[in-house]
Protein backbone atom coordinates (compact mmCIF):
# COMPACT_ATOMS: atom_id res chain seq x y z
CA UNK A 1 -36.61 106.24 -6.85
CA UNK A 2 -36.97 103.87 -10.14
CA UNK A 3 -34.01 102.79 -9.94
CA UNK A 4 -33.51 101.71 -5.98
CA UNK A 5 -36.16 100.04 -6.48
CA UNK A 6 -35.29 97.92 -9.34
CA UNK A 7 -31.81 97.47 -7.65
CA UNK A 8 -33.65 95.70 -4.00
CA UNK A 9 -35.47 93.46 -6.67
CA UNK A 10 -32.22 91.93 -8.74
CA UNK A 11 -30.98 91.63 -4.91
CA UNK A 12 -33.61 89.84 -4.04
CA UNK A 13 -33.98 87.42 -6.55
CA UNK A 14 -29.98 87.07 -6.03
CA UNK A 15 -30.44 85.72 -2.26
CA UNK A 16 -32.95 83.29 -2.80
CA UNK A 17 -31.35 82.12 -5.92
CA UNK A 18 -28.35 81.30 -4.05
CA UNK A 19 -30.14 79.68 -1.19
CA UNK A 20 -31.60 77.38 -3.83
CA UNK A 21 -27.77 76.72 -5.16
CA UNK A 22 -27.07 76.03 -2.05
CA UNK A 23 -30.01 73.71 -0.73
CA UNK A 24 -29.62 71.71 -4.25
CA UNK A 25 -26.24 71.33 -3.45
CA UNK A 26 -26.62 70.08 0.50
CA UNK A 27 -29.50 67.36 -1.27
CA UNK A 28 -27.10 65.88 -4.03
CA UNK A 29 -24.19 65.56 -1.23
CA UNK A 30 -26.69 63.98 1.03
CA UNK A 31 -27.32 61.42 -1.53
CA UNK A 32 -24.06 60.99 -2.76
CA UNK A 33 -23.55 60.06 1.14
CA UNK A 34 -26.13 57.64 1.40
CA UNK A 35 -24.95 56.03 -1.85
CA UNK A 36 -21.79 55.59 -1.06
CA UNK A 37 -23.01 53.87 2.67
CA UNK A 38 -25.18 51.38 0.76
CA UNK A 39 -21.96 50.51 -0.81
CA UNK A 40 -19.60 50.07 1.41
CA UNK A 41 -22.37 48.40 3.29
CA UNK A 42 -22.89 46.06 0.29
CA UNK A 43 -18.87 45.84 -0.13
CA UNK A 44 -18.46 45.13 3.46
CA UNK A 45 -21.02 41.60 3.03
CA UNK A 46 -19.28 41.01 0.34
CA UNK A 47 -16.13 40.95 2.01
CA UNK A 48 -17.68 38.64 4.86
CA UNK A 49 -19.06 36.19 2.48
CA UNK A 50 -15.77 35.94 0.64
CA UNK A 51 -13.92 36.04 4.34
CA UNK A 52 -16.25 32.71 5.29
CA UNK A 53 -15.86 31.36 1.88
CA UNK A 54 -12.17 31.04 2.12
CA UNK A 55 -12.27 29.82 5.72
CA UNK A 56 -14.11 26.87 4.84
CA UNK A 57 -11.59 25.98 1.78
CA UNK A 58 -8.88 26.66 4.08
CA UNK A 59 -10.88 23.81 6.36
CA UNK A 60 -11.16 21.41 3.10
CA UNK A 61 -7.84 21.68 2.24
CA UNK A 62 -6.56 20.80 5.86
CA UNK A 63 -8.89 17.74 5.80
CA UNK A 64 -7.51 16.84 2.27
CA UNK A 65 -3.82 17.36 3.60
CA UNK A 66 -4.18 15.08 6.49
CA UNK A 67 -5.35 12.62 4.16
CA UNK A 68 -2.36 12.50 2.58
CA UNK A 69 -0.29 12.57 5.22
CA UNK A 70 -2.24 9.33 6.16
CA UNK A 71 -1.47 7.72 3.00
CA UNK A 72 2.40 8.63 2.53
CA UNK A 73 3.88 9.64 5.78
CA UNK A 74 2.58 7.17 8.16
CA UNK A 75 3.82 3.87 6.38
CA UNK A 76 7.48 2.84 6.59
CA UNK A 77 7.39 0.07 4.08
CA UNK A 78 9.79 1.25 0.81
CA UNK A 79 6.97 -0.22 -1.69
CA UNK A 80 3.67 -1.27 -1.08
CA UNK A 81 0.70 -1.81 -3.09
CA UNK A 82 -3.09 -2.20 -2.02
CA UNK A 83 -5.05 -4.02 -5.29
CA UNK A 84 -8.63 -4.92 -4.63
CA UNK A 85 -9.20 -8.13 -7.49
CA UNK A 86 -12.89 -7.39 -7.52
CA UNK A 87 -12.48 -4.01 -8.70
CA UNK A 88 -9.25 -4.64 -10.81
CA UNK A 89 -7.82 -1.63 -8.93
CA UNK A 90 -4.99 -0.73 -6.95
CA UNK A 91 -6.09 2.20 -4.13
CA UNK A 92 -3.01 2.56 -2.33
CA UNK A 93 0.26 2.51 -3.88
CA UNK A 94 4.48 3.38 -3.88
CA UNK A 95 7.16 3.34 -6.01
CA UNK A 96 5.26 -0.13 -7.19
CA UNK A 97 7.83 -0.57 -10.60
CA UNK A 98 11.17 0.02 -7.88
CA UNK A 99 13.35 -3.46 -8.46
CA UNK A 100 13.89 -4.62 -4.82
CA UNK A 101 15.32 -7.65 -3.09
CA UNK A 102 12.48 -9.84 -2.21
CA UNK A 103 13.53 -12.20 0.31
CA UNK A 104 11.91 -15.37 1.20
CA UNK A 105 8.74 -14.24 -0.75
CA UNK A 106 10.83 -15.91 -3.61
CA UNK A 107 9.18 -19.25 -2.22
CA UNK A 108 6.17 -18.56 -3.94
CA UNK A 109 7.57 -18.62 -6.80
CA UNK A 110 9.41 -22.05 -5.70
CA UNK A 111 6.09 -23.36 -4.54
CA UNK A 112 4.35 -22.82 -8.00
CA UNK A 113 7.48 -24.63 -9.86
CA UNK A 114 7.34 -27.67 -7.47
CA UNK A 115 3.50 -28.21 -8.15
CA UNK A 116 3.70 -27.06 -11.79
CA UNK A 117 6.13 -30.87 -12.15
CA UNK A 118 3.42 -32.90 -11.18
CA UNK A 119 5.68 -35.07 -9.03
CA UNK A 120 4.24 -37.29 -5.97
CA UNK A 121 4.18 -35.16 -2.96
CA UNK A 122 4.33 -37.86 -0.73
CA UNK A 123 7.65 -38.84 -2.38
CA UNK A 124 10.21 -39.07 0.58
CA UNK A 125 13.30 -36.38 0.10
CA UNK A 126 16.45 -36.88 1.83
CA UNK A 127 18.34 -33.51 3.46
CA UNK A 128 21.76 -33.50 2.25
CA UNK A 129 24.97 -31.26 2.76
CA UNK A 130 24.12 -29.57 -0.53
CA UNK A 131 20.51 -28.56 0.65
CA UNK A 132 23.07 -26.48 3.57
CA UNK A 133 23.14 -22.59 3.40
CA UNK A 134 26.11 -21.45 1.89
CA UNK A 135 24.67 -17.74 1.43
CA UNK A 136 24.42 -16.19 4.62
CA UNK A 137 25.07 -20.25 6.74
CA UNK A 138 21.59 -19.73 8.08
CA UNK A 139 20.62 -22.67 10.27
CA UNK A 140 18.11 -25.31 10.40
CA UNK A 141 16.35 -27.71 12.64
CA UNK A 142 16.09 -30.12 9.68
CA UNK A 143 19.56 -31.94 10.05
CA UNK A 144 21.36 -33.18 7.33
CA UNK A 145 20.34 -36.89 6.64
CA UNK A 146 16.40 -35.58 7.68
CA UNK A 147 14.11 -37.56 5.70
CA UNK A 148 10.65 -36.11 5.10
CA UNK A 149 8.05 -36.21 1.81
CA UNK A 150 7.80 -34.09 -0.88
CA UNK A 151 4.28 -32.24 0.50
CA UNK A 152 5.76 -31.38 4.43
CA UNK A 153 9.04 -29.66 2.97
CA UNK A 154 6.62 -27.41 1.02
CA UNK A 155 4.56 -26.81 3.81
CA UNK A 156 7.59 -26.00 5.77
CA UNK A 157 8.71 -23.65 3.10
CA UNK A 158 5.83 -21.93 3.16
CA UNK A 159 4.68 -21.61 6.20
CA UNK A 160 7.88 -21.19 8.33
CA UNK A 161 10.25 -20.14 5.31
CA UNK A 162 12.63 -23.16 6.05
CA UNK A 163 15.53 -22.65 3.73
CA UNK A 164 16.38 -25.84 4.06
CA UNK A 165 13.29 -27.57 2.85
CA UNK A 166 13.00 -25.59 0.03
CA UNK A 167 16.79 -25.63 -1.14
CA UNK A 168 15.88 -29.50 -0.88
CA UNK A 169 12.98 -29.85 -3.46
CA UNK A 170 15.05 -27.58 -5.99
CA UNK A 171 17.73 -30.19 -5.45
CA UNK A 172 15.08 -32.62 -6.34
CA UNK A 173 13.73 -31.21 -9.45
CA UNK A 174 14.27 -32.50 -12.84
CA UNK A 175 17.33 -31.93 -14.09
CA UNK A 176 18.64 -30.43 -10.72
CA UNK A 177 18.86 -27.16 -9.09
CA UNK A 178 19.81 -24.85 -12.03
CA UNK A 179 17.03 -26.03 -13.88
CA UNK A 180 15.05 -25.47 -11.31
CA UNK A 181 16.03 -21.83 -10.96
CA UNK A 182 15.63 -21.76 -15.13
CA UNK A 183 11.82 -22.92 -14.51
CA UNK A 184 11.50 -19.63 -12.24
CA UNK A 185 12.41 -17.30 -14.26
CA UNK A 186 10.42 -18.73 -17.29
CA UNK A 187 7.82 -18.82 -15.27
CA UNK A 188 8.10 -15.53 -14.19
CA UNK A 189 8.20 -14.27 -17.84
CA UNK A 190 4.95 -16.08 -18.74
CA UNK A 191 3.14 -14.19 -15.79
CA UNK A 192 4.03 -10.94 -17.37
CA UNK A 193 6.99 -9.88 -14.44
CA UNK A 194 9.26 -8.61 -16.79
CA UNK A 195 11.39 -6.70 -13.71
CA UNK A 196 11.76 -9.87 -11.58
CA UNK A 197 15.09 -12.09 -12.00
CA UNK A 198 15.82 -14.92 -9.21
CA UNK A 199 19.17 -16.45 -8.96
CA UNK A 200 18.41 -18.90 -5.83
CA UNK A 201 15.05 -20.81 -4.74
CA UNK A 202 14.69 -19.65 -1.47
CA UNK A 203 15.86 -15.71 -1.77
CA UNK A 204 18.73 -15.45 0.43
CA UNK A 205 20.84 -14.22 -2.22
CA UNK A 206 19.55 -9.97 -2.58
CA UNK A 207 20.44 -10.80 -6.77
CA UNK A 208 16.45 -12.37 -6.16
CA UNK A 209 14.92 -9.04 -7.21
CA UNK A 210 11.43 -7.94 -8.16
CA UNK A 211 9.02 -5.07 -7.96
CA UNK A 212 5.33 -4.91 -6.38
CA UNK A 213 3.79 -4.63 -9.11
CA UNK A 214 5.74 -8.09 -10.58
CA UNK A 215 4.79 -9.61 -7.43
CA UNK A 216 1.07 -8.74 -7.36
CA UNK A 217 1.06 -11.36 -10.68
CA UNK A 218 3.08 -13.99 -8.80
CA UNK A 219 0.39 -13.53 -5.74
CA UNK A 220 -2.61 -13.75 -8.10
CA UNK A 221 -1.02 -16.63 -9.93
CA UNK A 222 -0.03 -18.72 -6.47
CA UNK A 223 -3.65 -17.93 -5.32
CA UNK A 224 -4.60 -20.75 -7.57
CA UNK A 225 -2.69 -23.64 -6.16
CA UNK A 226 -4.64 -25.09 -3.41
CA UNK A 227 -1.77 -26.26 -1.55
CA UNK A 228 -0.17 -22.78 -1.64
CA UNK A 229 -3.46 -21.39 -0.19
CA UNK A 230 -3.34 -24.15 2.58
CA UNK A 231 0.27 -24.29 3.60
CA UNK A 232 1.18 -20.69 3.48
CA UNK A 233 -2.14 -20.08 6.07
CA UNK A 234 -1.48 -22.48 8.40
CA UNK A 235 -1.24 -20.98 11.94
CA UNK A 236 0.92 -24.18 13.03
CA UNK A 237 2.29 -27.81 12.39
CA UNK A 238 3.92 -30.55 14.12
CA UNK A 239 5.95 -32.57 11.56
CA UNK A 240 7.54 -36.00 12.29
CA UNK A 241 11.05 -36.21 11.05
CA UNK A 242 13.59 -39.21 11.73
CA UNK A 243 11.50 -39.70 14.86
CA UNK A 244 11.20 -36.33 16.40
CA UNK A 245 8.14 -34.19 16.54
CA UNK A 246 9.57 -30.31 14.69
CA UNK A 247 6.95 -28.48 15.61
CA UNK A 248 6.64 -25.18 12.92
CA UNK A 249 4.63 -21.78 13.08
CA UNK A 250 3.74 -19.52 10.46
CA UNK A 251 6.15 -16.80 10.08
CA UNK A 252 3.70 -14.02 9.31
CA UNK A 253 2.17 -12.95 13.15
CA UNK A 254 -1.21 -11.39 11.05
CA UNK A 255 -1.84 -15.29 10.33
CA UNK A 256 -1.39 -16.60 13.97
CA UNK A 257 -2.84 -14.10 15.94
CA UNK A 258 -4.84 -11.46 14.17
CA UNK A 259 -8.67 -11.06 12.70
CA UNK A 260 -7.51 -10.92 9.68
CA UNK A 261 -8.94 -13.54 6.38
CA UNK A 262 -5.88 -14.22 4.83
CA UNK A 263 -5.86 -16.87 2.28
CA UNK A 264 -2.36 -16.58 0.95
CA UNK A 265 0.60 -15.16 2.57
CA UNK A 266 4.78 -15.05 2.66
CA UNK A 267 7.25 -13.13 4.52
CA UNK A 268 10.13 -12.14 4.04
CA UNK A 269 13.41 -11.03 5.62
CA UNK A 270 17.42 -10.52 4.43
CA UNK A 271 19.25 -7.45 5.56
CA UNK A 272 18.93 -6.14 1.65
CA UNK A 273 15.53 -6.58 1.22
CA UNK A 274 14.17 -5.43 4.84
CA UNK A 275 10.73 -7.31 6.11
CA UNK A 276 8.80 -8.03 3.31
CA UNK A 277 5.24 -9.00 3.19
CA UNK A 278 2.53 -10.37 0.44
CA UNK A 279 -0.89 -11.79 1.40
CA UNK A 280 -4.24 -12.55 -0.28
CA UNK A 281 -7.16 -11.62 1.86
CA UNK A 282 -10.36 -10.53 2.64
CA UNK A 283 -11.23 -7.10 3.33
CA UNK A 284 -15.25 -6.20 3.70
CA UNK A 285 -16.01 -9.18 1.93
CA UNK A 286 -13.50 -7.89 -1.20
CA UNK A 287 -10.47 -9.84 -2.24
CA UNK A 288 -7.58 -7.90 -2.09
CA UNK A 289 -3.92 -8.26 -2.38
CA UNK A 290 -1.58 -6.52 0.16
CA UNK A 291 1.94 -6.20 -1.06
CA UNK A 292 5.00 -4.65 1.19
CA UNK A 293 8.40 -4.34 0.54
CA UNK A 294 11.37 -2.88 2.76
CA UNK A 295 9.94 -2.24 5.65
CA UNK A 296 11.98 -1.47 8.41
CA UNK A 297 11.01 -4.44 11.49
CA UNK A 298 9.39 -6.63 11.89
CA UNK A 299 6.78 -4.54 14.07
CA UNK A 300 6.15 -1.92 11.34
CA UNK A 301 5.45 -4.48 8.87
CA UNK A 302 2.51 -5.20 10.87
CA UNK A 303 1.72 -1.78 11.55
CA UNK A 304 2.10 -1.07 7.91
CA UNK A 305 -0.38 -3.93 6.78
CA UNK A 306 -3.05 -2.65 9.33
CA UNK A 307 -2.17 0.77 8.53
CA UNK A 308 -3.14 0.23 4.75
CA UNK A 309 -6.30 -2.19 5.22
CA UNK A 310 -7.42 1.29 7.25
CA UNK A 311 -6.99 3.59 4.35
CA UNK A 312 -8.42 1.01 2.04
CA UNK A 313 -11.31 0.82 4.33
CA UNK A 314 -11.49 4.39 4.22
CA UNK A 315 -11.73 4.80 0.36
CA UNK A 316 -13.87 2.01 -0.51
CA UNK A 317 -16.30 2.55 2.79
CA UNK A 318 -15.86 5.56 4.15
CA UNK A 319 -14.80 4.00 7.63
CA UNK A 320 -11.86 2.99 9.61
């Protein structure tokens, strides 16, 4: 009798031990459940923050990409240069230390020489048959045996480009043409453009060859001259030659018809070099020099020169 019992008690106590195994074990997997909830909960807004995160750097970048595009894709010029002189810093820029052709924007140059003599510009200058193109037999309204001073040839070389005029007061230089081409290049060596040779005064021949950044000291340098300022702005002139009024217009369209303040300005155009532009302006009340080379017509010359006073605009004031 003892001993069944003393065998229902170890039974007993062997049940409810086990349901207290068990019960133990149903409360540790119940937590172990909850725990690992809370953290994929805590993963999962992780996951979204980090999700939202990226999103909005994927959103920065596009901005900062489309920026770019702006800058490089959308101008057509080959070199081009945006220097602001108040700040003594260039914003926009390409391929600025490329030797190119520069055209006609050689006359600034020419321009800087004929002042630099001191000679009387109301000196009267006969055209001759040597003043004729013999580069590329461009023409002229000024015919040969023209007679007109000293300071309307330079305005006509600056303002309308006329080869003629200008081939006229190199003629007229001391010691003649060549040294007249000499003084160029010294010159150009004593503004620091160390990339910039000229073989001609007026740029017809592609051998006249600088870079934007060369030509950014030439621009700063011409700014100077009041007579460069003058004639290379004015919108249009009616000159009186052997009896006939020549009327001449500025060959930069940005100077005739535009808002633009430019003070100082020269185009540009052989097949080598493409439409070239360089002006001195005025940009929210900041002086700033535009330079463009190789640009593809006429029309996206223009286009360029807006295009870049826009991203200038943009960097410096946050606006277009």
């Amino acid at each position: 009798m003892f001993r069944v019992l003393f065998s229902l008690i170890i039974l007993f106590f062997f049940i409810v031990s086990s349901q207290v195994n068990v019960f133990a074990a149903e409360k540790k997997s119940s937590k172990s459940n909850v725990s690992k909830k809370i953290t994929v909960m805590h993963s999962s807004k992780i996951t979204s923050k980090n999700s939202s995160s990226k999103n909005k750097k994927v959103s920065v970048n596009k901005k900062s990409a489309k920026s770019n595009i702006k800058d490089d894709d959308n101008i057509s010029s080959k070199s081009y240069i945006v220097y602001d002189a108040a700040d003594n810093k260039s914003y926009i820029s390409k391929y600025v230390e490329k030797p190119m052709p520069i055209a006609s924007v050689t006359k600034l140059m020419s321009a800087m020489v004929v002042l630099d003599t001191g000679l009387s510009m109301d000196e009267k200058i006969e055209i001759t048959e040597a003043d004729v193109d013999t580069i590329r037999n461009s023409t002229s309204r000024l015919e040969v045996g023209s007679v007109a001073t000293r300071k309307d040839l330079l305005n006509m070389s600056l303002m309308s480009s006329e080869n003629r005029a200008t081939f006229a007061l190199s003629r007229e230089y001391p010691g003649g043409r060549r040294a007249f081409v000499r003084a160029m290049n010294i010159k150009a060596k004593e503004l620091g453009m160390y990339d910039t040779v000229f073989v001609d005064p007026t740029g017809l021949s592609e051998h006249n060859v600088s870079t934007a950044s060369d030509l950014l000291k030439m621009v700063h340098a011409a700014h100077k001259y009041f007579l460069i300022r003058h004639y290379s702005t004015t919108a249009q002139k009616d000159f009186e030659v052997n009896g006939k009024i020549l009327t001449y217009k500025n060959s930069n369209y940005l100077v005739r018809e535009s808002n633009w303040d430019i003070n100082l300005s020269k185009t540009g155009f052989i097949n080598e070099a493409g439409k070239c532009l360089v002006m001195h302006t005025k940009i929210a009340n900041h002086p700033v020099i535009v330079i463009l080379l190789g640009s593809s017509s006429g029309k996206t010359r223009i286009d360029d020169a807006e295009k870049l006073r826009d991203i200038y605009l943009a960097k410096t004031h946050g606006k277009v």
